[in-house]
C-alpha atoms as a PDB file:
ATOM      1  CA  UNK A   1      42.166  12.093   6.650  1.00  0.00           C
ATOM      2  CA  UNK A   2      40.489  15.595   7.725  1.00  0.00           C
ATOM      3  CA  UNK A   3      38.667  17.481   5.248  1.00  0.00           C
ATOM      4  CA  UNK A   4      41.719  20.064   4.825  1.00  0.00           C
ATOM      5  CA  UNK A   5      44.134  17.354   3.333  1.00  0.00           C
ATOM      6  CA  UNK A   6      41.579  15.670   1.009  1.00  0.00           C
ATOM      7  CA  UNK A   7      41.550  17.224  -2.141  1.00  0.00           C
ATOM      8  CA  UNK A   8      37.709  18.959  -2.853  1.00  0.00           C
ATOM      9  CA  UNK A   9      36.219  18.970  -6.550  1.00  0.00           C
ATOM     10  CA  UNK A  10      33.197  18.911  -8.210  1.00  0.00           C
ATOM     11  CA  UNK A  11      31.244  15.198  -8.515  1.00  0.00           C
ATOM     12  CA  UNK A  12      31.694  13.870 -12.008  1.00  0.00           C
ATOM     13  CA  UNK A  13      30.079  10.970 -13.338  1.00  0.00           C
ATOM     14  CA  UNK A  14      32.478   7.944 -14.915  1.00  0.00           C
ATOM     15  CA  UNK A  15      33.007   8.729 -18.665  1.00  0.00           C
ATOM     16  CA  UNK A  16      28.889   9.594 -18.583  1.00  0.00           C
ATOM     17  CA  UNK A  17      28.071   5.853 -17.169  1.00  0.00           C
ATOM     18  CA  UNK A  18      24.708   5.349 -17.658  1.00  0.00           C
ATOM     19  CA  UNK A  19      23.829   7.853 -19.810  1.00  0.00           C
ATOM     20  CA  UNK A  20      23.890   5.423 -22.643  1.00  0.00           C
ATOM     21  CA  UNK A  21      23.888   1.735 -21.356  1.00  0.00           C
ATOM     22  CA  UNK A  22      25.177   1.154 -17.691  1.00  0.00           C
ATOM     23  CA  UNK A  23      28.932   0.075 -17.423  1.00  0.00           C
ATOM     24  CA  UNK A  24      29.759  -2.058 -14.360  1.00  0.00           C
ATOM     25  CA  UNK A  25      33.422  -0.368 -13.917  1.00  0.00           C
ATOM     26  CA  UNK A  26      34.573  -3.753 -11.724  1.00  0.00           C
ATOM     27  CA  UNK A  27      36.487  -5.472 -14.048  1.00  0.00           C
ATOM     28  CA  UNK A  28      38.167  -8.162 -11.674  1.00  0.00           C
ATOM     29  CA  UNK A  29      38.032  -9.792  -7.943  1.00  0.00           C
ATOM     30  CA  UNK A  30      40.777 -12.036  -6.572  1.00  0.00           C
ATOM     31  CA  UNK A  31      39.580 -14.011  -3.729  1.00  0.00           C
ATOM     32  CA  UNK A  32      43.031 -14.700  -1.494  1.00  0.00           C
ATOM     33  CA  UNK A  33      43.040 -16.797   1.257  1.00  0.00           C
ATOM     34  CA  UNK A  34      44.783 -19.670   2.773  1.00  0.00           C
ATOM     35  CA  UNK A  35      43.695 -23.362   2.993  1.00  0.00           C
ATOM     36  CA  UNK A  36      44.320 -24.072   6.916  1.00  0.00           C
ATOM     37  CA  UNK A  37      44.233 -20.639   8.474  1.00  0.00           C
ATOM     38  CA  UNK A  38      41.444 -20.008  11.128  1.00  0.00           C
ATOM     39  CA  UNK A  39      41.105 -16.430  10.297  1.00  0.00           C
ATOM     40  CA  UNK A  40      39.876 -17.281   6.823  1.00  0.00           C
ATOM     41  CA  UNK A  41      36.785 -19.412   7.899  1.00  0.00           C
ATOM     42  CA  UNK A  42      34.487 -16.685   6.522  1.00  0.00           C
ATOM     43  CA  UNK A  43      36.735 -16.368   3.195  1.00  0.00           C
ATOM     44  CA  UNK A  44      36.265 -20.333   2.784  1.00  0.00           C
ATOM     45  CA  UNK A  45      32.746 -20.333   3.474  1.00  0.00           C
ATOM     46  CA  UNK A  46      31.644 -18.058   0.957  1.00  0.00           C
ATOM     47  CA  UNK A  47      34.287 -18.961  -1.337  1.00  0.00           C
ATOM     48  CA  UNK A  48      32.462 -22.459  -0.835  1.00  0.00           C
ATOM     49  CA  UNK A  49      29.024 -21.427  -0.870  1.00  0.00           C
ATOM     50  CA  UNK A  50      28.264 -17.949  -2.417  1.00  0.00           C
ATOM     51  CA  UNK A  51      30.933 -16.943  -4.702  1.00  0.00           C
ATOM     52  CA  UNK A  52      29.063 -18.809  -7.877  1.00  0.00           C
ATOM     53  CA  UNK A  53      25.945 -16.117  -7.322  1.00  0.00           C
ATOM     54  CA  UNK A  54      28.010 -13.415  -7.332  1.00  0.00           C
ATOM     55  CA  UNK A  55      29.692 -14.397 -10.492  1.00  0.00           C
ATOM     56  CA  UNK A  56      25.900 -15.376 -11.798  1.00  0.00           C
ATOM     57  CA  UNK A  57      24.661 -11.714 -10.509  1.00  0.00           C
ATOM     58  CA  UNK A  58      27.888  -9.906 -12.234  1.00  0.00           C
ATOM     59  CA  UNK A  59      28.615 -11.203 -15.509  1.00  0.00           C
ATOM     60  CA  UNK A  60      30.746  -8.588 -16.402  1.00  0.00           C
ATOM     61  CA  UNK A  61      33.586  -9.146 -13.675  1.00  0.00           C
ATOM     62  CA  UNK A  62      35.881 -12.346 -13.720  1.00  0.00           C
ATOM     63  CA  UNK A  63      36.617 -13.897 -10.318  1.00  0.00           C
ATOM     64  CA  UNK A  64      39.715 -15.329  -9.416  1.00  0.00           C
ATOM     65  CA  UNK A  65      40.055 -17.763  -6.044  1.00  0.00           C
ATOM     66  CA  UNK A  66      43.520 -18.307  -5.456  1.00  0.00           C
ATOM     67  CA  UNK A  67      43.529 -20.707  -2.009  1.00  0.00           C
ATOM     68  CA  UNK A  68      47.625 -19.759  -1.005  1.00  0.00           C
ATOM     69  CA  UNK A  69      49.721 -20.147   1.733  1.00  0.00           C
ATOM     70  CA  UNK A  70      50.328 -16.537   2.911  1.00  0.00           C
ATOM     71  CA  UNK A  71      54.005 -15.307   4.532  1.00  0.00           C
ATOM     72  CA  UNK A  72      53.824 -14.632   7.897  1.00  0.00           C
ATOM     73  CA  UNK A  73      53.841 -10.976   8.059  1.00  0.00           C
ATOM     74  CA  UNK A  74      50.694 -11.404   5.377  1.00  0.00           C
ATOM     75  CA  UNK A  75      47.192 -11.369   5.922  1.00  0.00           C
ATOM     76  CA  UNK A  76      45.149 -14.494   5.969  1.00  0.00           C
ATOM     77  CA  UNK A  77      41.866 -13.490   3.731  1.00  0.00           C
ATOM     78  CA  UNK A  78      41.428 -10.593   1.650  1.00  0.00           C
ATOM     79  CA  UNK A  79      39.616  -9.578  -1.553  1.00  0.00           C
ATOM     80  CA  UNK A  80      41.805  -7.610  -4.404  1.00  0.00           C
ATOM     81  CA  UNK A  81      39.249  -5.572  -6.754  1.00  0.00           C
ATOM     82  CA  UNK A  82      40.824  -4.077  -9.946  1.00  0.00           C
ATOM     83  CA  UNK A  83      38.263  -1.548 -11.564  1.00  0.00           C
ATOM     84  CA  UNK A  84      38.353  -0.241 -15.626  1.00  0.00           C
ATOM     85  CA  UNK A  85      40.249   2.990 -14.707  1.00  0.00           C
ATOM     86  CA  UNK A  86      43.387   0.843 -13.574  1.00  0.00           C
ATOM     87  CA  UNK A  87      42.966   1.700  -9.565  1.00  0.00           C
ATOM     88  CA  UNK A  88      43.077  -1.462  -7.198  1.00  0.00           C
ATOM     89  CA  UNK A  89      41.351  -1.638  -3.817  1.00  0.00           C
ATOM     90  CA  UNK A  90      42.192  -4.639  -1.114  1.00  0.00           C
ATOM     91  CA  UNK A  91      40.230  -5.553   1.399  1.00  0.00           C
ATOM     92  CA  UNK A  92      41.359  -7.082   4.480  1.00  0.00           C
ATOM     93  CA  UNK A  93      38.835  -9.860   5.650  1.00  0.00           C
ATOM     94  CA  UNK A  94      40.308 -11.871   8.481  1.00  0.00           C
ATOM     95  CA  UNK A  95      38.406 -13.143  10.508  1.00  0.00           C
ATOM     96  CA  UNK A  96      35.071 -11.797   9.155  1.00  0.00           C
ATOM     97  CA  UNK A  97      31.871 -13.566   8.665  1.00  0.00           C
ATOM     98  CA  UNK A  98      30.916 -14.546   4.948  1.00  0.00           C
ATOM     99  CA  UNK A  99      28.170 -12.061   5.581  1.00  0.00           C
ATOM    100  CA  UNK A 100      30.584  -9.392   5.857  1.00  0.00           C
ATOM    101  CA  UNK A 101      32.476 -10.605   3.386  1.00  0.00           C
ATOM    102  CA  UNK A 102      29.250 -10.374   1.255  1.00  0.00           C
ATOM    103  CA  UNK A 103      28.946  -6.749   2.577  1.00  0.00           C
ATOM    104  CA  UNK A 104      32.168  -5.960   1.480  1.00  0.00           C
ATOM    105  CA  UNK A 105      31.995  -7.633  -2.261  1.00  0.00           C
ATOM    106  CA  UNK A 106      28.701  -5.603  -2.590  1.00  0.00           C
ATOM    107  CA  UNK A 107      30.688  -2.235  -2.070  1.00  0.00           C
ATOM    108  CA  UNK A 108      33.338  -3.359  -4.159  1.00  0.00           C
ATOM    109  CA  UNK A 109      30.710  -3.992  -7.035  1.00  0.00           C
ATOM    110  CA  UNK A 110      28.728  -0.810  -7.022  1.00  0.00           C
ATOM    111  CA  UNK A 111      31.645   1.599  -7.167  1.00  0.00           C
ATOM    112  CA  UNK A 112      33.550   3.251  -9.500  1.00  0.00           C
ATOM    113  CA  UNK A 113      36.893   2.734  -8.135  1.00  0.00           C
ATOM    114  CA  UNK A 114      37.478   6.401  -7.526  1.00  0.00           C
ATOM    115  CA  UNK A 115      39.063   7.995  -4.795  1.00  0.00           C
ATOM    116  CA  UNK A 116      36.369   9.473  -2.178  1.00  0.00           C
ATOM    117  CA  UNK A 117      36.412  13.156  -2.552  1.00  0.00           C
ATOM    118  CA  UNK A 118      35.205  16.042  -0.571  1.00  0.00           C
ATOM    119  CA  UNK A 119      32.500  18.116  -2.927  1.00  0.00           C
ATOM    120  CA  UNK A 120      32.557  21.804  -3.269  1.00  0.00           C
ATOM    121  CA  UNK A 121      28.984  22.208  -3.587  1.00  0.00           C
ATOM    122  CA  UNK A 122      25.875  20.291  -3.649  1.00  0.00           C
ATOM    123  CA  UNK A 123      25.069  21.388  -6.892  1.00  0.00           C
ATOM    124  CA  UNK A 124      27.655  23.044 -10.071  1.00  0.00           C
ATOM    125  CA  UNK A 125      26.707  24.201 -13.866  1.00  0.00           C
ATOM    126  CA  UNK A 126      29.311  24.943 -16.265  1.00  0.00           C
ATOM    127  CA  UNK A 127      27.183  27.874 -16.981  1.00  0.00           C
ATOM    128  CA  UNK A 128      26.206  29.419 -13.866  1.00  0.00           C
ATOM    129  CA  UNK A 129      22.977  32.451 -14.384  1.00  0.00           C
ATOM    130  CA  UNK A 130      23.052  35.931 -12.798  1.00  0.00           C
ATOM    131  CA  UNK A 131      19.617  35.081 -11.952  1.00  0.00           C
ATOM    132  CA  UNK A 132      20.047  33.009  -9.142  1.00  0.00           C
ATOM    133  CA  UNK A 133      18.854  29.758  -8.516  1.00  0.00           C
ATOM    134  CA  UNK A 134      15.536  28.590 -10.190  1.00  0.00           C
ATOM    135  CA  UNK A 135      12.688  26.883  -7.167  1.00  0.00           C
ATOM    136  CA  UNK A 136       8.955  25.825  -7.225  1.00  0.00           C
ATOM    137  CA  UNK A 137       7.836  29.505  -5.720  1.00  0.00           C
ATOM    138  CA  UNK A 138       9.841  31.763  -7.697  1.00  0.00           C
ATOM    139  CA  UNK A 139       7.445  33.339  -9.836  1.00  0.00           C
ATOM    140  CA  UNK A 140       4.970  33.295  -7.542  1.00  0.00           C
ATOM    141  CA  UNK A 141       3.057  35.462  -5.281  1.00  0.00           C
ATOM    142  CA  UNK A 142       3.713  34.966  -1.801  1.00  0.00           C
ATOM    143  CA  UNK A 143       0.041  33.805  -0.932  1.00  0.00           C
ATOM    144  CA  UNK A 144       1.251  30.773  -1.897  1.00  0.00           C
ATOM    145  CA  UNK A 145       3.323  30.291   0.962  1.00  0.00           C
ATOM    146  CA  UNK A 146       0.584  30.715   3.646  1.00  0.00           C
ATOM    147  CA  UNK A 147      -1.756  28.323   4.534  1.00  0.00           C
ATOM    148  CA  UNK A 148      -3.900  27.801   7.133  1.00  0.00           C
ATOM    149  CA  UNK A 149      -2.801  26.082  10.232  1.00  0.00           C
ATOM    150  CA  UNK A 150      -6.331  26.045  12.085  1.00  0.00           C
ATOM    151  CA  UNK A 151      -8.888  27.652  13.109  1.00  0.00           C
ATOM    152  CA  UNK A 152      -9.800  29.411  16.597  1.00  0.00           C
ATOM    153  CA  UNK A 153     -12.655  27.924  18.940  1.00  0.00           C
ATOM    154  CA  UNK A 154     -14.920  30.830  18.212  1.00  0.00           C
ATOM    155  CA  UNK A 155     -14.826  29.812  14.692  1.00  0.00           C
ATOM    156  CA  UNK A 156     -17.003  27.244  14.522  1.00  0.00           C
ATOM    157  CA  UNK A 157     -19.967  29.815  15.438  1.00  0.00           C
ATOM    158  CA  UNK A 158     -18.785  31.900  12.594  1.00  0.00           C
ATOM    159  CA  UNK A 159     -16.959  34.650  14.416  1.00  0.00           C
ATOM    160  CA  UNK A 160     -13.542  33.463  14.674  1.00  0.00           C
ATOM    161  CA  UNK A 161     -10.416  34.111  12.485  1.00  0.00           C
ATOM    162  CA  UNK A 162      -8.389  31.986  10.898  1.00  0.00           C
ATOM    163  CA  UNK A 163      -4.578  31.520  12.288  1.00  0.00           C
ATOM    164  CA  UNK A 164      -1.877  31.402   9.721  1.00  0.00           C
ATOM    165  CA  UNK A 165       1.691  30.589   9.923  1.00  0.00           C
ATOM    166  CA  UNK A 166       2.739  34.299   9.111  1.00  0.00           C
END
């Protein structure tokens, strides 16, 4: 998608997540895979050996493993995340490792479920000032800018002058 089709808006914070207590806004993973398929070795592996510290690590989301037979136009392994706001996000994971698989459940778990958006600006106030934008040297004099960078060779016998980066 190029920058001209996707929608641009301001960044905006979940319902003020964390301004209170933190709100994991995962609410469920389905682990789909089938039982005999070679594409989902990495799915069974981590299914077999890591999914119980990821549920131990994220209290807050349930985890569903549903082992299936897929159709044949379906995919082998893939990870269904449903967040609080109601939006779903699949992930396709044949024939990936159960590192990337790992990878992919740690994305999963630290967003918000959004869409990705392109941002207007890199910073926005409802109440923008005339004044322009505040800095650490605004109110002060512009010596405060110039430093000394070093000194000349002829310096050192007391007759040189300093070189600055003005």
């Amino acid at each position: 998608m190029t920058n001209r089709a996707r929608p641009a808006t301001y960044l905006k914070n979940v319902l003020h997540n964390g301004v209170g207590r933190y709100v994991p806004q995962l609410q469920r993973v389905t682990f789909e895979f089938c039982k005999s398929s070679g594409g989902a070795n990495g799915m069974r592996n981590y299914v077999e050996n890591r999914v119980e510290a990821f549920a131990k690590t994220n209290p807050a989301v349930v985890v569903y493993v549903q082992p299936k037979k897929p159709e044949p136009s379906e995919v082998s392994a893939k990870i269904i995340a449903e967040y609080l706001n109601g939006r779903n996000r699949l992930i396709n994971c044949h024939s990936k490792s159960a590192d990337e698989i790992a990878r992919s459940l740690e994305y999963l778990a630290t967003s918000s479920g959004l869409p990705i958006i392109r941002i207007v600006k890199n910073w926005h106030t409802d109440h923008p000032s005339v004044q322009g934008q505040w800095h650490a040297f605004l109110n002060k004099p512009a010596e405060c800018n110039v430093g000394v960078w070093f000194k000349t060779q002829s310096s050192q016998d007391g007759g040189g002058e300093d070189v600055t980066g003005s």
